[in-house]
Protein backbone atom coordinates (compact mmCIF):
# COMPACT_ATOMS: atom_id res chain seq x y z
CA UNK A 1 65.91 160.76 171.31
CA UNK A 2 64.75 159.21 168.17
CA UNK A 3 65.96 158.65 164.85
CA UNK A 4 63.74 158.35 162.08
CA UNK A 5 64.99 155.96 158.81
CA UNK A 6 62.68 156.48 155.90
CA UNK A 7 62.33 154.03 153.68
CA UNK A 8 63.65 155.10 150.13
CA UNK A 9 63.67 153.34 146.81
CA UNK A 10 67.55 153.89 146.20
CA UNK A 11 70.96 155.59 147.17
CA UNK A 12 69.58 158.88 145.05
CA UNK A 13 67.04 159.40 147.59
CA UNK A 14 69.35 159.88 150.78
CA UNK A 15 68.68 163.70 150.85
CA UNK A 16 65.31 163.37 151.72
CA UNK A 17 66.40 161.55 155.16
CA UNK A 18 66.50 163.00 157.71
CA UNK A 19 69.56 164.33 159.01
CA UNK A 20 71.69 163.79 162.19
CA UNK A 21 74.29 165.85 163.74
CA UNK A 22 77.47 164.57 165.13
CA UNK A 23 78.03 167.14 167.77
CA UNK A 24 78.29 165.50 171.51
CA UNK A 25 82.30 165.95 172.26
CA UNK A 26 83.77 163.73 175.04
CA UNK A 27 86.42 162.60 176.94
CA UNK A 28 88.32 165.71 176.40
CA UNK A 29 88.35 166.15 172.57
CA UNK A 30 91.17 167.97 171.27
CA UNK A 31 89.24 168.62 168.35
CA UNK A 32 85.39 168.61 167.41
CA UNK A 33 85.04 168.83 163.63
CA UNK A 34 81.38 169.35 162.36
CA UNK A 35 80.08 165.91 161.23
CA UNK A 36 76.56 164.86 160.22
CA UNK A 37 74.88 162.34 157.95
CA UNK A 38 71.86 160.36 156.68
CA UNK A 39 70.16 156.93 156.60
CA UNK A 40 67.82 155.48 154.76
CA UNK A 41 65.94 151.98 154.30
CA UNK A 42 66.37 150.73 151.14
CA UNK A 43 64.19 147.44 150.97
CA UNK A 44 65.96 144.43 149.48
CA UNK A 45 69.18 145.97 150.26
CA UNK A 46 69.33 146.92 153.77
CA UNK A 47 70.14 150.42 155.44
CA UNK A 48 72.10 152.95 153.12
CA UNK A 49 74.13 155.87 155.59
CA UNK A 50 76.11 158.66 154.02
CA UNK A 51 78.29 160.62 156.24
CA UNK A 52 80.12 164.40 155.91
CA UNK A 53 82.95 165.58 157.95
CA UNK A 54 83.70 169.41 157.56
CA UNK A 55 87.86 168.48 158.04
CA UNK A 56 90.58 169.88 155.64
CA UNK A 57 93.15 166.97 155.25
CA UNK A 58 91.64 164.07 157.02
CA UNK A 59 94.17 161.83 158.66
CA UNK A 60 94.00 158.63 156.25
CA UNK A 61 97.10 155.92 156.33
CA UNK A 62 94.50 152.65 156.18
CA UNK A 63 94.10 151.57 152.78
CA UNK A 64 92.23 148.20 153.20
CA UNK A 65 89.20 147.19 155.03
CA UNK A 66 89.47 145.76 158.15
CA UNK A 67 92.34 147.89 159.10
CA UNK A 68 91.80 149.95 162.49
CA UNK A 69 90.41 152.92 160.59
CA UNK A 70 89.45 154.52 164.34
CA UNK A 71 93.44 155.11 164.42
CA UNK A 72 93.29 157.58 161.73
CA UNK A 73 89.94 160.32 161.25
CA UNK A 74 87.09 157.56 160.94
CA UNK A 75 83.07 158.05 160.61
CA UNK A 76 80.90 155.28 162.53
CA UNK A 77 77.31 153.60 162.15
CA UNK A 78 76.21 151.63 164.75
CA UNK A 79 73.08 149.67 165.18
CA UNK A 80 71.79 147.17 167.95
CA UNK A 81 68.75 145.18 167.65
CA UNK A 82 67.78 143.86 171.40
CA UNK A 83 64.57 141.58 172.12
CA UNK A 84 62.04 144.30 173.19
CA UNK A 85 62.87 147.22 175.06
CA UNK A 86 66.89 148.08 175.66
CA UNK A 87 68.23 147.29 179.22
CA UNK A 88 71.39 147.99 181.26
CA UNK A 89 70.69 144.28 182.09
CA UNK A 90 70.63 142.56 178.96
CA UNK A 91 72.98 142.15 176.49
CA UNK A 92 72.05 142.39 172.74
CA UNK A 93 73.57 142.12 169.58
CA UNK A 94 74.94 145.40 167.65
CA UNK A 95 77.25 145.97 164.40
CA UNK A 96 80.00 148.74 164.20
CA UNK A 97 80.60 150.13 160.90
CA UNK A 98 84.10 152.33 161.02
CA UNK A 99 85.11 154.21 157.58
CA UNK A 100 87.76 156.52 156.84
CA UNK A 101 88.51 159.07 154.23
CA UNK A 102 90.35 156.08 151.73
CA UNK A 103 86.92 154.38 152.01
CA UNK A 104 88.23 151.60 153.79
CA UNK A 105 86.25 149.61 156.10
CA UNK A 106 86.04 148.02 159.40
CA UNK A 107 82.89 146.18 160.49
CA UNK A 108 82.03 144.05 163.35
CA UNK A 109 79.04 141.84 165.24
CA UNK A 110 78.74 141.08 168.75
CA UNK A 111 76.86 141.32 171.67
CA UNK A 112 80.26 143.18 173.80
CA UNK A 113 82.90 145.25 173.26
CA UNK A 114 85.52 142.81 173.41
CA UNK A 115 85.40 139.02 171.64
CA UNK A 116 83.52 140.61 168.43
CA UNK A 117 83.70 139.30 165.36
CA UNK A 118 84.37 140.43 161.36
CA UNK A 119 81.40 140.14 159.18
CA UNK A 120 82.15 138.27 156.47
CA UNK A 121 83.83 139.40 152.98
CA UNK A 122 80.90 138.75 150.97
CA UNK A 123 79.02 141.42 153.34
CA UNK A 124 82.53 143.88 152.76
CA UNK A 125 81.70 143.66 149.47
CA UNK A 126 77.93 143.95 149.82
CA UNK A 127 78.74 146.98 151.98
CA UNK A 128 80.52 149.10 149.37
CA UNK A 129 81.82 151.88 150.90
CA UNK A 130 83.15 154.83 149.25
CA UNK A 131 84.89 158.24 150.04
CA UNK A 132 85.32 161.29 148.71
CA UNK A 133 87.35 164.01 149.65
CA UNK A 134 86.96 167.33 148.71
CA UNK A 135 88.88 170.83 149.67
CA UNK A 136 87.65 171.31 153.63
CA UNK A 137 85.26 168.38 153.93
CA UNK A 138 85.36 164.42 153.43
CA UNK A 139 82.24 161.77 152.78
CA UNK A 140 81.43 158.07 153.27
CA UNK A 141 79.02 156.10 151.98
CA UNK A 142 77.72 152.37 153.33
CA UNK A 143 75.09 149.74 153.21
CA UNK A 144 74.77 147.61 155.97
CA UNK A 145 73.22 144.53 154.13
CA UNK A 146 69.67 143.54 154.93
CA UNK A 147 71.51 140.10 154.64
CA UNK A 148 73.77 140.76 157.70
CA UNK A 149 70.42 141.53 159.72
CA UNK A 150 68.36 138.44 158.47
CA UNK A 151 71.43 136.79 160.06
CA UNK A 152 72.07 138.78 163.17
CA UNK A 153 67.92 139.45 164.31
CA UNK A 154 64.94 137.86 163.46
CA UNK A 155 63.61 139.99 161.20
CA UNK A 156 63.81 138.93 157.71
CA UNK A 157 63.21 142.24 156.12
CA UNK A 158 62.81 146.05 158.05
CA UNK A 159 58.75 147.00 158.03
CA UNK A 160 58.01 150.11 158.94
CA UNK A 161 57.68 151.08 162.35
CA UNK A 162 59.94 148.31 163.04
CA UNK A 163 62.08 149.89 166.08
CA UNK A 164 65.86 149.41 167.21
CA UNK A 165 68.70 151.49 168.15
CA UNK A 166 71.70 153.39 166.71
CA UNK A 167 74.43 155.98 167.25
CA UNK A 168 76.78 157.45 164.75
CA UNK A 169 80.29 158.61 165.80
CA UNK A 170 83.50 160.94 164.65
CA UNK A 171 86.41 159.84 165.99
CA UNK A 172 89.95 159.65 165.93
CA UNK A 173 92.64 157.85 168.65
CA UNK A 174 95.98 159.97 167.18
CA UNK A 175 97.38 161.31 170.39
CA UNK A 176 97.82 164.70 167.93
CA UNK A 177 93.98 165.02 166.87
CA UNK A 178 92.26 162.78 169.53
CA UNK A 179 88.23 163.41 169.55
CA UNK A 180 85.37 161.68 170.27
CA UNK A 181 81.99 162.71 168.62
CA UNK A 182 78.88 160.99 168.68
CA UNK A 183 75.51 161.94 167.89
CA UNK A 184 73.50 160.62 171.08
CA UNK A 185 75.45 161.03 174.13
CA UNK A 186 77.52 158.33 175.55
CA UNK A 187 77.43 158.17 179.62
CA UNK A 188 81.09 157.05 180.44
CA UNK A 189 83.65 158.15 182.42
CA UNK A 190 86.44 156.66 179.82
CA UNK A 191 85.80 156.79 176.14
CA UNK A 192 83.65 153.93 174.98
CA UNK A 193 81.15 153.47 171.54
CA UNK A 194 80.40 150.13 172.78
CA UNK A 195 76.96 150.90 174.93
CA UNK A 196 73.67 150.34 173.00
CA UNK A 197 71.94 150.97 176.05
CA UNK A 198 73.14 154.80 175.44
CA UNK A 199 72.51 155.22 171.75
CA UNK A 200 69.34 156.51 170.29
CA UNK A 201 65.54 154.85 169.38
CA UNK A 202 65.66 154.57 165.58
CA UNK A 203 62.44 153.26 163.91
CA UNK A 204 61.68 152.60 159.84
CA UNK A 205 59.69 155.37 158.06
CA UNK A 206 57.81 155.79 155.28
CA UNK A 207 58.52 159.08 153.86
């Protein structure tokens, strides 16, 4: 499975992206709301995603980023960037990227699930996520700052045909609504997002 990210010269240009579905339900999903979404390369700027959810009231009590936005309905982007090919062996660094339908943001770096850490507030703000919610769907919109990779990889800037990995989620951890969604398929017997070595090839485009 591969992802392709075009490169695009702003946020107008997202619909010409190519589009992923969210539709791999796990772990016993109580519910499994249509979800899908876009990403594109925006050079100077970093990697712009919008996301759509197809769910009529969207659970939403975080109001600030940083806030455990998985708790209510959330939308995830996550990307890892390991030294060559993936392996089960090796650790390598990935960011999580967690919105919900208030637009609030959580966002993390680390090379595990546990001991990660919070990008910093200038990259929340660089980040600028938005929602919108509209009669029977909700959207997000994010840019993962080209600054935040500089700092996390090697790369100073994504070239095309530049390859790493990614997997977007839909999830929620209310006991009421609990579902797990993901767009490439996580191999777990208990519900994790934390394993690059599961998510999808993603490489830069031109379009």
């Amino acid at each position: 499975m591969e992802y392709k990210i075009y490169r695009i010269a702003d946020r107008t240009q997202i619909d010409q992206c190519e589009l992923f579905a969210i539709d791999q339900y796990l772990w016993n999903s109580l519910q499994t709301p249509k979800a899908y979404g876009r990403a594109g390369y925006i050079d100077g700027q970093g990697i712009y995603v919008e996301m759509t959810c197809e769910e009529c009231d969207p659970k939403r009590l975080c109001n600030k980023d940083k806030e455990l936005v998985y708790k209510d309905s959330a939308l995830e982007a996550f990307f890892a960037f390991p030294e060559g090919e993936m392996s089960i062996e090796k650790q390598c660094i990935y960011i999580n990227f967690e919105m919900n339908a208030n637009g609030a943001l959580y966002a993390e770096k680390g090379y595990t699930r546990e001991n990660r850490t919070l990008i910093s507030d200038v990259y929340y703000q660089e980040a600028d996520c938005r929602a919108k919610i509209e009669s029977d769907r909700w959207c997000v919109s994010v840019l993962i700052p080209e600054a935040l990779l500089g700092e996390i990889t090697s790369l100073e800037k994504l070239k095309a045909g530049q390859r790493f990995y990614c997997n977007f989620y839909k999830i929620s951890e209310d006991d009421k609504i609990q579902h797990f969604g993901c767009y490439s398929p996580i191999e777990s017997e208990e519900p994790n997002f934390h394993l690059p070595i599961c998510f999808a090839k993603a490489v830069i485009a031109d379009v």
